[in-house]
C-alpha atoms as a PDB file:
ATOM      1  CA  UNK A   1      34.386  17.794  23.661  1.00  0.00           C
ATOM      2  CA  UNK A   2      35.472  14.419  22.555  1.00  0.00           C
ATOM      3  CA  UNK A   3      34.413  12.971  19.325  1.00  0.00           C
ATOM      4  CA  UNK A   4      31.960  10.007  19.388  1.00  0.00           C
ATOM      5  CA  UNK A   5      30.932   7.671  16.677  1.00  0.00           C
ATOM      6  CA  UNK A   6      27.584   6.963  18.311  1.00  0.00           C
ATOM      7  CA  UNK A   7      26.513  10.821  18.455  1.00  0.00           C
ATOM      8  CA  UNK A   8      27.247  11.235  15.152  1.00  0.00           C
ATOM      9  CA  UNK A   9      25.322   8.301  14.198  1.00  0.00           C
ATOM     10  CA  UNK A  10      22.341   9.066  16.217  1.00  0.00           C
ATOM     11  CA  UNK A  11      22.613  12.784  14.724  1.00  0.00           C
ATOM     12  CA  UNK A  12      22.623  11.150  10.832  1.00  0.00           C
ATOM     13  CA  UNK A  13      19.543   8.861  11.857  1.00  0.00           C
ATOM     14  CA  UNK A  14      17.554  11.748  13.539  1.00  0.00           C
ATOM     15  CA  UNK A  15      18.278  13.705  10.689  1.00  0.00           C
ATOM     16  CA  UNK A  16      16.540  11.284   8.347  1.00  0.00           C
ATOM     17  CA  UNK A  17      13.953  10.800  10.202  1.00  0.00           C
ATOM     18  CA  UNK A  18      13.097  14.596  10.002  1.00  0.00           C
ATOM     19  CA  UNK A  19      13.269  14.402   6.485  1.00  0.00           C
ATOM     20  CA  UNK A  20      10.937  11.552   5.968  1.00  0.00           C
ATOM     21  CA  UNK A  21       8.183  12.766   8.018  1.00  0.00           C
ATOM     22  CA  UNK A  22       8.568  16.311   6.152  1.00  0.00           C
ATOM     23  CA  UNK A  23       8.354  14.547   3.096  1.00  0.00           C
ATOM     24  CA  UNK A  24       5.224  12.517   4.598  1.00  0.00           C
ATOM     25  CA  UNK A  25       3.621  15.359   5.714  1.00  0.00           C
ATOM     26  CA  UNK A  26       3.871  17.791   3.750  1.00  0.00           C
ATOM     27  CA  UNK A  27       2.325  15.937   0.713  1.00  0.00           C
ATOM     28  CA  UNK A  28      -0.142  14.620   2.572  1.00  0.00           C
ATOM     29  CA  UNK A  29      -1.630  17.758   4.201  1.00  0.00           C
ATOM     30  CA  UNK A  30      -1.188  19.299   0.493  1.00  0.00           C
ATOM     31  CA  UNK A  31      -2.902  16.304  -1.051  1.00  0.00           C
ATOM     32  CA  UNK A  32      -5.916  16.329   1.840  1.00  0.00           C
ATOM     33  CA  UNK A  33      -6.277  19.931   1.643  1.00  0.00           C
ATOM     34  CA  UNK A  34      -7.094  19.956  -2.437  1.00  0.00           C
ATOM     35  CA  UNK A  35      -9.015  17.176  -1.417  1.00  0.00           C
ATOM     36  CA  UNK A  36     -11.164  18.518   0.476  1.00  0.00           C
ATOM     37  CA  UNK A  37     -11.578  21.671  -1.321  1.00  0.00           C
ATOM     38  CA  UNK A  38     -12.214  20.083  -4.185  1.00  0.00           C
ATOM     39  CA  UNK A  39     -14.964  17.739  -2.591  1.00  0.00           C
ATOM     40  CA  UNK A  40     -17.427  21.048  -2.293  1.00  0.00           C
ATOM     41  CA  UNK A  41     -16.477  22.205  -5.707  1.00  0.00           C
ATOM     42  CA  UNK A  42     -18.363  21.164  -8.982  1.00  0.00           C
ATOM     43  CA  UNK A  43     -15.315  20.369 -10.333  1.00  0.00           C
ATOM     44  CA  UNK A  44     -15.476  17.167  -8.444  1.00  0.00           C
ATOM     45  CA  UNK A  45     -18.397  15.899 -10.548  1.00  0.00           C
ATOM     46  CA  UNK A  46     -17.269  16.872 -13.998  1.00  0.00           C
ATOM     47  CA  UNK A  47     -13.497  15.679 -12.982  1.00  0.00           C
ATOM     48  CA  UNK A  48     -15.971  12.103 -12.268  1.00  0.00           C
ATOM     49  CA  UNK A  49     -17.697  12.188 -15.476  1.00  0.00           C
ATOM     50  CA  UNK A  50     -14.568  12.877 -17.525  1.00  0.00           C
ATOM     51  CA  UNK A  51     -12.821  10.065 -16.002  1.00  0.00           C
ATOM     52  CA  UNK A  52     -15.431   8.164 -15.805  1.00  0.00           C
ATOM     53  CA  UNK A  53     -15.973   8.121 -19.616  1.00  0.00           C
ATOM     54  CA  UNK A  54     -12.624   8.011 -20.731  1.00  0.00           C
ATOM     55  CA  UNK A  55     -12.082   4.376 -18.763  1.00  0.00           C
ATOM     56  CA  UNK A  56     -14.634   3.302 -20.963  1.00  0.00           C
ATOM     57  CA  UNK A  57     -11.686   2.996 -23.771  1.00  0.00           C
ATOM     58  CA  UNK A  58     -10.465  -0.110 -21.739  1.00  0.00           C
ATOM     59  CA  UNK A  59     -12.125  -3.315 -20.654  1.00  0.00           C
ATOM     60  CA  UNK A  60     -14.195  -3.453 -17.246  1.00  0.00           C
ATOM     61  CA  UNK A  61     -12.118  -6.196 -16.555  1.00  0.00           C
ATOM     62  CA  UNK A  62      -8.969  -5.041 -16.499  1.00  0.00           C
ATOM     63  CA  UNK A  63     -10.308  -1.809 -14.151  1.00  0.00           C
ATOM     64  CA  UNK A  64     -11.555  -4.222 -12.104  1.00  0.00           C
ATOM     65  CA  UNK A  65      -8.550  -6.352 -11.437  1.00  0.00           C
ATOM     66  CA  UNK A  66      -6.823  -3.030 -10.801  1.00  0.00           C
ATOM     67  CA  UNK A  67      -9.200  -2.135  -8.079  1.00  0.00           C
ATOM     68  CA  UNK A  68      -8.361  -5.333  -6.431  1.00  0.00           C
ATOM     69  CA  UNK A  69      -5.099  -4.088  -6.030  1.00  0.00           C
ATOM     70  CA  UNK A  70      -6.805  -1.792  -3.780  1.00  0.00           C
ATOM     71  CA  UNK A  71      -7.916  -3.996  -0.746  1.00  0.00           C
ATOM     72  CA  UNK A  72      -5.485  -5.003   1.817  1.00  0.00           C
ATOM     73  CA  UNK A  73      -6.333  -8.900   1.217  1.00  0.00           C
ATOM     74  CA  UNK A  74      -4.359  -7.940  -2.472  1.00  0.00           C
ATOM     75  CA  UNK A  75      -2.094  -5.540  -1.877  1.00  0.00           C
ATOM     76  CA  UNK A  76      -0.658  -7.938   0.815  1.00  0.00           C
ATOM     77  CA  UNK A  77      -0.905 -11.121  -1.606  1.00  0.00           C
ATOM     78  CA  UNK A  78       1.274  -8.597  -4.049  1.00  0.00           C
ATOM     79  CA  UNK A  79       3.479  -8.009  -0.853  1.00  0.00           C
ATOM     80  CA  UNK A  80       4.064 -10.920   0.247  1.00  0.00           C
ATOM     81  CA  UNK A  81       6.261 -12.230  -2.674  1.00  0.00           C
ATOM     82  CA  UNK A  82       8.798  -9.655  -0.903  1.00  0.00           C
ATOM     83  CA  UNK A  83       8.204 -11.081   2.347  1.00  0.00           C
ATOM     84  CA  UNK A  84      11.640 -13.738   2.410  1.00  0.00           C
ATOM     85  CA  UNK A  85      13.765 -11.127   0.702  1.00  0.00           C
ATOM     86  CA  UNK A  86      12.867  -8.098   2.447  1.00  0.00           C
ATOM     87  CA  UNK A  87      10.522  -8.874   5.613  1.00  0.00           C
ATOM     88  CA  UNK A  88      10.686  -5.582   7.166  1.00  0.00           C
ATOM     89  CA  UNK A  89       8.269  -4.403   4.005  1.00  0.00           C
ATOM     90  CA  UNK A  90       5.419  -6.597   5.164  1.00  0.00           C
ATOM     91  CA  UNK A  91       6.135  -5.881   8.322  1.00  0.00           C
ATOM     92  CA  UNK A  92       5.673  -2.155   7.890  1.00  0.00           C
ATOM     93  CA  UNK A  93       2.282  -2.560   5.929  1.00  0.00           C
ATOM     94  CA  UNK A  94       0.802  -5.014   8.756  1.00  0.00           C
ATOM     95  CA  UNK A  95       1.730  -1.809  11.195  1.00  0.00           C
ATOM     96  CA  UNK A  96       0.587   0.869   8.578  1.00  0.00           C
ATOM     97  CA  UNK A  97      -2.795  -0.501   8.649  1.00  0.00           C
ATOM     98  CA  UNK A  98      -3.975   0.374  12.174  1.00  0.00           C
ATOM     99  CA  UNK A  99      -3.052   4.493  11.143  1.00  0.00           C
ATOM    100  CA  UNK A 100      -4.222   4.125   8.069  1.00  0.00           C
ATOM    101  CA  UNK A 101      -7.699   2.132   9.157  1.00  0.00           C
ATOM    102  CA  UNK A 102      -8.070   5.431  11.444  1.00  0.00           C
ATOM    103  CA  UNK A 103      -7.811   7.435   9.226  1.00  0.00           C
ATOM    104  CA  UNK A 104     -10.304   6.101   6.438  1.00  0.00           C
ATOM    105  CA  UNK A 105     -12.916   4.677   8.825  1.00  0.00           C
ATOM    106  CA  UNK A 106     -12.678   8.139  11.021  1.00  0.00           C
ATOM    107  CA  UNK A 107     -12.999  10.076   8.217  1.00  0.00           C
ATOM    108  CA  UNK A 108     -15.954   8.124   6.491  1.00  0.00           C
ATOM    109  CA  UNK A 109     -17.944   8.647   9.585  1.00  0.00           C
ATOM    110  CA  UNK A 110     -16.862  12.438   9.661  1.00  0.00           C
ATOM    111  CA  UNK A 111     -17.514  13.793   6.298  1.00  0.00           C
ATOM    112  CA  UNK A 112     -20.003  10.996   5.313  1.00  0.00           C
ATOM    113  CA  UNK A 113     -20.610  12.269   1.915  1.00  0.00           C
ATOM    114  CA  UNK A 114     -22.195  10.154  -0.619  1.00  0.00           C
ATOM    115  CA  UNK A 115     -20.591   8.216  -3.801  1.00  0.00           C
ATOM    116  CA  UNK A 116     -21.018   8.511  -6.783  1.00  0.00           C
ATOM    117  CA  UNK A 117     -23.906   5.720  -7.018  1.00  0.00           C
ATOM    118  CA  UNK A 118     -25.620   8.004  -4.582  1.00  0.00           C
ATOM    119  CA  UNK A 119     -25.694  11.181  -5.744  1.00  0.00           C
ATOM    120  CA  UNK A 120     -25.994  10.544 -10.177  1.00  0.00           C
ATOM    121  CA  UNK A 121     -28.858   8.700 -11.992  1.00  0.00           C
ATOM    122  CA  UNK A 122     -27.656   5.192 -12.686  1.00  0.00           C
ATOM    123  CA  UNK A 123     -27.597   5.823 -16.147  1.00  0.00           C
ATOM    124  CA  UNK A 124     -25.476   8.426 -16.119  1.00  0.00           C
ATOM    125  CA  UNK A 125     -22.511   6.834 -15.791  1.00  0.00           C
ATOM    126  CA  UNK A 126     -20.543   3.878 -16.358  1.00  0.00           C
ATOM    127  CA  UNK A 127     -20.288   1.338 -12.874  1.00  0.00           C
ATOM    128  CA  UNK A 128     -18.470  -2.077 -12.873  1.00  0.00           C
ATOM    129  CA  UNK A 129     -19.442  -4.292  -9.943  1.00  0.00           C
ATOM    130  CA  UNK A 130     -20.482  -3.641  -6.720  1.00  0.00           C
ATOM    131  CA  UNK A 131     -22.906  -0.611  -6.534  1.00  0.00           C
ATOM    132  CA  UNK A 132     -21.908   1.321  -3.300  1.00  0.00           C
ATOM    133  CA  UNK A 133     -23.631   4.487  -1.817  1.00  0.00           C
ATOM    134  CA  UNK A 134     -22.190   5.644   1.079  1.00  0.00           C
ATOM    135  CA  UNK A 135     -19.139   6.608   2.841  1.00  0.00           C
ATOM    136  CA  UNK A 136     -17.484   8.254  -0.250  1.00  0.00           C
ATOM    137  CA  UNK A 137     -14.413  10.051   1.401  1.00  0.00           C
ATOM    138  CA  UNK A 138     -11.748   9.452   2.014  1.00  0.00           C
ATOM    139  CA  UNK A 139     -11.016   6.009  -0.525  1.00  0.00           C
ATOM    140  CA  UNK A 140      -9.841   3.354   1.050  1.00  0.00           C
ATOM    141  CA  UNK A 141      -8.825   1.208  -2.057  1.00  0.00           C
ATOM    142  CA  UNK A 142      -6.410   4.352  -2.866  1.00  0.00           C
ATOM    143  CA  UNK A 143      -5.131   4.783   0.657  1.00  0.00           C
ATOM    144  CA  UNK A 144      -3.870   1.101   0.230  1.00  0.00           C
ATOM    145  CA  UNK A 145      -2.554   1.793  -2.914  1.00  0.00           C
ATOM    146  CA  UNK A 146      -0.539   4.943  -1.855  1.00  0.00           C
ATOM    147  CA  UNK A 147       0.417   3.241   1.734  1.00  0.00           C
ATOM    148  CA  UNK A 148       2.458   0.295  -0.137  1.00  0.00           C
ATOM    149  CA  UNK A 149       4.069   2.783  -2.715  1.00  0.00           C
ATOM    150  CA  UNK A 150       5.174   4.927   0.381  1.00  0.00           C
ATOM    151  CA  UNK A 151       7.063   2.006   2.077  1.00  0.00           C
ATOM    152  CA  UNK A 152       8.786   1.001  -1.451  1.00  0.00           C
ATOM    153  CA  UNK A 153       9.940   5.006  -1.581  1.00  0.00           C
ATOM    154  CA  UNK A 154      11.130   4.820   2.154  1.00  0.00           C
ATOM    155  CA  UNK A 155      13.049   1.475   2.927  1.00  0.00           C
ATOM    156  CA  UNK A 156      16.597   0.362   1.968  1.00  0.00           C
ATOM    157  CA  UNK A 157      17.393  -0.180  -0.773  1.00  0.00           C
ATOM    158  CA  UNK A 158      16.918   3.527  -1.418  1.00  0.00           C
ATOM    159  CA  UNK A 159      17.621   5.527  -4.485  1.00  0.00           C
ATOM    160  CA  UNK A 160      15.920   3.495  -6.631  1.00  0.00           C
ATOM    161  CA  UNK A 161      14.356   5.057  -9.497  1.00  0.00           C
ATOM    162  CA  UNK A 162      12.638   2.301 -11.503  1.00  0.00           C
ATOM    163  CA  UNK A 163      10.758   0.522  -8.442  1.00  0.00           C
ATOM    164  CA  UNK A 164       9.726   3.620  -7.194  1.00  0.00           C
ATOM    165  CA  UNK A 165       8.791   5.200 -10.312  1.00  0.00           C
ATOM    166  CA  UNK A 166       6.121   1.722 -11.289  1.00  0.00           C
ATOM    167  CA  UNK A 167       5.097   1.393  -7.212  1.00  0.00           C
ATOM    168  CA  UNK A 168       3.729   5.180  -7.502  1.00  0.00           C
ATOM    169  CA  UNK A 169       2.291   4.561 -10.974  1.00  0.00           C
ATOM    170  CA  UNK A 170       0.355   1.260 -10.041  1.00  0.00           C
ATOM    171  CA  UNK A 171      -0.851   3.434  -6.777  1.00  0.00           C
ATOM    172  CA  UNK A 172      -1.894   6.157  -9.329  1.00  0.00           C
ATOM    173  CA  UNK A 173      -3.443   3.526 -11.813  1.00  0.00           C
ATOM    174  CA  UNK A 174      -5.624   1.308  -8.688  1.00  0.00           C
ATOM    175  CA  UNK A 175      -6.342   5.064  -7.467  1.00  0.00           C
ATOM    176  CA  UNK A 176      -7.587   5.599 -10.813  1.00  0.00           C
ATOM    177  CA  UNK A 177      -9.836   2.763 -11.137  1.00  0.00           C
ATOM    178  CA  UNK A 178     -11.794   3.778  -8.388  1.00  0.00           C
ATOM    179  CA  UNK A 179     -13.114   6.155 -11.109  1.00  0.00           C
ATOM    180  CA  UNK A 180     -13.450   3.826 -13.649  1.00  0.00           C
ATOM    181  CA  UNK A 181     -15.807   1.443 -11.637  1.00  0.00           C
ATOM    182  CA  UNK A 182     -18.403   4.147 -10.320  1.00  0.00           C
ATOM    183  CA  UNK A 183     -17.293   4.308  -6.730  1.00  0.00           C
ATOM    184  CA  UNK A 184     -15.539   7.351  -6.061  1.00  0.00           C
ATOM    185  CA  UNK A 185     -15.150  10.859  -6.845  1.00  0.00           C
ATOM    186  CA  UNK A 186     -11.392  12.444  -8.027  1.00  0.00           C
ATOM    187  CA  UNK A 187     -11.503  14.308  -4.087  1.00  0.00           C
ATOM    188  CA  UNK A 188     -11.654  11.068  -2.328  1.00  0.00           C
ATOM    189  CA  UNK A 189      -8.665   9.472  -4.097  1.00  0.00           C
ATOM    190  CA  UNK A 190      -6.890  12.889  -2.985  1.00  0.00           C
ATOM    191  CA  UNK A 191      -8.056  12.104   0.462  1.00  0.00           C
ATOM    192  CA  UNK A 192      -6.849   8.643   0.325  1.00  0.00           C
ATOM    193  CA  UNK A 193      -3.331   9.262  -0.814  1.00  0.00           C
ATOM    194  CA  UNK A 194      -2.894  11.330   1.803  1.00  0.00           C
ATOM    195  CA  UNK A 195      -3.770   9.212   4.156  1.00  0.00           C
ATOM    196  CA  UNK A 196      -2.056   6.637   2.712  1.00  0.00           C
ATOM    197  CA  UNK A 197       1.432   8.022   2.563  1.00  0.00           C
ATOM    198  CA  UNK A 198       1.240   9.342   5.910  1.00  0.00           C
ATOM    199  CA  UNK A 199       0.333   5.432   7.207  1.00  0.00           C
ATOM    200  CA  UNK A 200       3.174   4.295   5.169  1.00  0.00           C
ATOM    201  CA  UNK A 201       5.887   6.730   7.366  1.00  0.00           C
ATOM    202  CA  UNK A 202       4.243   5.747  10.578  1.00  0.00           C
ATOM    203  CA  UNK A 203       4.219   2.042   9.961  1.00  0.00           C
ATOM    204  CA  UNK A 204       8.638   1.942   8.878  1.00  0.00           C
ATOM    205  CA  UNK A 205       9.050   4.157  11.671  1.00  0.00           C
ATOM    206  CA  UNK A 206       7.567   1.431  14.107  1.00  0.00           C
ATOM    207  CA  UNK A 207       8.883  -1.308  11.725  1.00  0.00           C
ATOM    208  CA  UNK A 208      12.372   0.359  12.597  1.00  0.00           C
ATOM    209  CA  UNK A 209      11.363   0.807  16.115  1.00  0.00           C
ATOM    210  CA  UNK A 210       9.815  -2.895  16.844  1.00  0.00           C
ATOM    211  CA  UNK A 211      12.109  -4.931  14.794  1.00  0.00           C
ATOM    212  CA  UNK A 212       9.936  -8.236  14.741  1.00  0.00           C
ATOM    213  CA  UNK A 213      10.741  -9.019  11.439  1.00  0.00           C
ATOM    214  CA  UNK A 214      14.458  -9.806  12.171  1.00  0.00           C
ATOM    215  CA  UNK A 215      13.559 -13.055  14.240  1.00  0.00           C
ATOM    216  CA  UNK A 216      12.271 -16.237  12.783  1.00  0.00           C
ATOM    217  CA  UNK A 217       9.305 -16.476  14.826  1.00  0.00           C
ATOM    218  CA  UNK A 218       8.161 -12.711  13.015  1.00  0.00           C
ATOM    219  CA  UNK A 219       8.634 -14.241   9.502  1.00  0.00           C
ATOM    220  CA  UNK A 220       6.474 -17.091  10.823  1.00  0.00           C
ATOM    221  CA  UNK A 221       3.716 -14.461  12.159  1.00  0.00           C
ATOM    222  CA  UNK A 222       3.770 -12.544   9.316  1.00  0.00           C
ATOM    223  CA  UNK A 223       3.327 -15.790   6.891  1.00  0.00           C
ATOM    224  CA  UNK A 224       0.719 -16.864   9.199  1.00  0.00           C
ATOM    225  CA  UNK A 225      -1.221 -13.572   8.384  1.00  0.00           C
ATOM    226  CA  UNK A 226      -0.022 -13.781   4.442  1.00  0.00           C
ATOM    227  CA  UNK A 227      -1.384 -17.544   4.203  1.00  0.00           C
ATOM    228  CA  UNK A 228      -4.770 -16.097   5.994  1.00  0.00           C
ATOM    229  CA  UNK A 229      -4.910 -13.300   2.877  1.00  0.00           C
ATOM    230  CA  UNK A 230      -4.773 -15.956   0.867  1.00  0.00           C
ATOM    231  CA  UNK A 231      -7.682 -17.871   1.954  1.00  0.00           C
ATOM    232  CA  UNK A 232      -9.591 -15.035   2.119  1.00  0.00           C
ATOM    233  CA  UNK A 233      -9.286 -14.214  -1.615  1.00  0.00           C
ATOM    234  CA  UNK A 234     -10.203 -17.767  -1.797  1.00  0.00           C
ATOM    235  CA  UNK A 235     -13.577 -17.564  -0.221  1.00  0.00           C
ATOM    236  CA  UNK A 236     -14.352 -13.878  -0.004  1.00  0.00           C
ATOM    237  CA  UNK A 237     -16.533 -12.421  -3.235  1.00  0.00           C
ATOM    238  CA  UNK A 238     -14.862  -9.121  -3.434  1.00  0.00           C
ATOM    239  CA  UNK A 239     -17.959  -7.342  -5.700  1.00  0.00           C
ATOM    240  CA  UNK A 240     -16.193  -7.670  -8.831  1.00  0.00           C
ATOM    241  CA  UNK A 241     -17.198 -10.988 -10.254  1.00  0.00           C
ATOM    242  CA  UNK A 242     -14.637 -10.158 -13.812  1.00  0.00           C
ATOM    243  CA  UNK A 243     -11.946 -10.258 -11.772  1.00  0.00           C
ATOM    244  CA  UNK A 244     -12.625 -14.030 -10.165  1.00  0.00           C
ATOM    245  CA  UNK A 245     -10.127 -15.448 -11.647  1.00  0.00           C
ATOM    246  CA  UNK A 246      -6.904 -12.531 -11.173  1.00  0.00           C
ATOM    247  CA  UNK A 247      -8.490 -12.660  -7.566  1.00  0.00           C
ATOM    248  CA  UNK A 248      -7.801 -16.164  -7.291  1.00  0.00           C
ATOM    249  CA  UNK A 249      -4.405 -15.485  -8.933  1.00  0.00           C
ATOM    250  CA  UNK A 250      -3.817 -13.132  -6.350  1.00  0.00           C
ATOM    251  CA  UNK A 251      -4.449 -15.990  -3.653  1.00  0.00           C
ATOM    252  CA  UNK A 252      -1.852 -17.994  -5.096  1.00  0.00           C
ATOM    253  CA  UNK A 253       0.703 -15.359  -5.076  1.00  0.00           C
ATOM    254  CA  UNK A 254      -0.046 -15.307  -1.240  1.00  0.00           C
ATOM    255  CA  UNK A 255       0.500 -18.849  -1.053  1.00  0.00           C
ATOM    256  CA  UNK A 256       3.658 -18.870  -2.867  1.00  0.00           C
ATOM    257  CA  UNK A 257       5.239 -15.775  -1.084  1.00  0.00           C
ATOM    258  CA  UNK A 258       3.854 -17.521   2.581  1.00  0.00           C
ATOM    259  CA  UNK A 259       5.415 -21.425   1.250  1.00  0.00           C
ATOM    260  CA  UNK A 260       8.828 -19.186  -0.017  1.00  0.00           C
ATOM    261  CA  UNK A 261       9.394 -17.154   3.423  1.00  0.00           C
ATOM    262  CA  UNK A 262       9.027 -20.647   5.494  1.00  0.00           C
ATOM    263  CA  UNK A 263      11.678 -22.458   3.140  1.00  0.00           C
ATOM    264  CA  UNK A 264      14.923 -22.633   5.179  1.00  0.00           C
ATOM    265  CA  UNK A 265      17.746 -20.625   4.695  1.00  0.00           C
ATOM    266  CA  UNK A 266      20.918 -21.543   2.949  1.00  0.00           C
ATOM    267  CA  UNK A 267      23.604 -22.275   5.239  1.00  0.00           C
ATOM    268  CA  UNK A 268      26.650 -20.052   4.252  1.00  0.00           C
ATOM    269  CA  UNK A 269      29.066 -21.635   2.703  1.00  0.00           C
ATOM    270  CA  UNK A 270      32.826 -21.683   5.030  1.00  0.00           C
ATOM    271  CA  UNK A 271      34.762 -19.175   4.623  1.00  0.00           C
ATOM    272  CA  UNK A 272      38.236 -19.438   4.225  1.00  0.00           C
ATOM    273  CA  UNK A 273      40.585 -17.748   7.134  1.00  0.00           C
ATOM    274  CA  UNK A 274      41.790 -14.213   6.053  1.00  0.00           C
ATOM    275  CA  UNK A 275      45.068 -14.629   7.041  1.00  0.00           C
ATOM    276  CA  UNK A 276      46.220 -18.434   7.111  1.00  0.00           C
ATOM    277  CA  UNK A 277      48.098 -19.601  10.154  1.00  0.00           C
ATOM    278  CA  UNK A 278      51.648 -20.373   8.980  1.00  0.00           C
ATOM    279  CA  UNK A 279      52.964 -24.217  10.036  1.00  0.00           C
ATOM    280  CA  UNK A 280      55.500 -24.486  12.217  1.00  0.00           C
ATOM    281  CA  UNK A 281      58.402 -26.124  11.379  1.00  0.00           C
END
């Protein structure tokens, strides 16, 4: 059988893509699975209360920046100052949000367990902003959190430790804060990682499949939808009035990263001929 260059290539690029959904996958039905086990355990509450208190060593304001972090109108404004150097990873979390939206919203209505607000005296713990009730698992803020750390681990450049490394440790530390403000419990940040690195493989998977962000008029889209992030940190009150102003920080940052991917390119400087055409005499 003859040897072709394009069967071995489509054998190397099937064989990563095995790989990444195994290591989506796995994880993720790991990660759900404690989840929910530990949602019907009292472990969940005294996980909560432990967590809860121990936040308490740090300002509410800094947890509640964090757990802006969390919504998609942040995490993209956070984005989108990657957006001229490496489109594809806004394109992938624009496509990561319809699985991931699925997955929260369907499993919100399914288990429909209640927070934390819900189910303890108010007293009894410590709650920064927003007092919410219902609709405890899976968390969305978390999912978000996860999904964006998932598409830094799985894009080119690979193999790099230290953006990895602080992309899962900010994920872990807005995850975190969901704690630290009162809304969720320790099973539905669980929940939401999973669900979050599972959105993150689907949505570079179609970012590789539907290649949008190559073309100029898919940079323009996706600073279209940046710019619109932006305004709505502007305007939208978020529940966590000691964050106001890192939330309007946040809106610049979505300004600046839509302004920077609309600049024009460079032209390339010309390149000298590699092998110069000898005179004629």
């Amino acid at each position: 059988m003859p040897f072709s260059w394009a069967g071995l290539i489509c054998r190397v690029r099937r064989r990563r893509a095995w790989r990444r959904w195994a290591a989506a996958l796995l994880p993720s039905a790991l990660l759900l699975g404690v989840g929910l086990a530990l949602a019907t355990s009292p472990a969940n509450q005294g996980l909560f209360m432990l967590g809860n208190a121990w936040s308490r060593t740090l300002p509410d304001a800094f947890w509640s920046a964090l757990t802006l972090l969390g919504t998609a109108a942040g995490a993209f404004a956070l984005f989108g100052l990657l957006l001229r150097a490496r489109p594809q990873y806004f394109a992938a979390g624009m496509l990561a949000a319809l699985p991931g939206s699925l997955y929260s919203y369907g499993l919100k209505r399914i288990m429909d367990l209640p927070r934390p607000a819900a189910a303890l005296a108010s007293g009894q713990f410590h709650q920064i902003g927003e007092v919410l009730r219902h609709h405890a698992f899976p968390s969305g803020h978390a999912l978000t959190a996860f999904a964006f750390a998932g598409i830094v681990l799985w894009l080119p450049p690979r193999r790099r430790v230290v953006p990895i490394a602080l992309a899962v440790a900010l994920a872990a530390a807005v995850a975190v804060s969901r704690i630290a403000v009162g809304a969720h419990w320790p099973a539905d940040l669980l929940a939401g990682a999973a669900g979050g690195w599972l959105a993150a493989a689907i949505g570079v998977a179609w970012s590789e499949h539907w290649r949008f962000w190559e073309c100029r008029r898919g940079v323009v889209v996706m600073a279209t939808v940046l710019a619109g992030m932006g305004v709505y940190l502007c305007y939208q009150d978020l529940g966590y009035p000691l964050a106001g102003e890192f939330q309007y920080g946040l809106a610049a940052l979505a300004f600046i990263g839509c302004v920077a991917a609309l600049l024009p390119s460079r032209p390339e400087a010309a390149r000298p001929p590699a092998h110069p055409v000898r005179q004629q005499e």
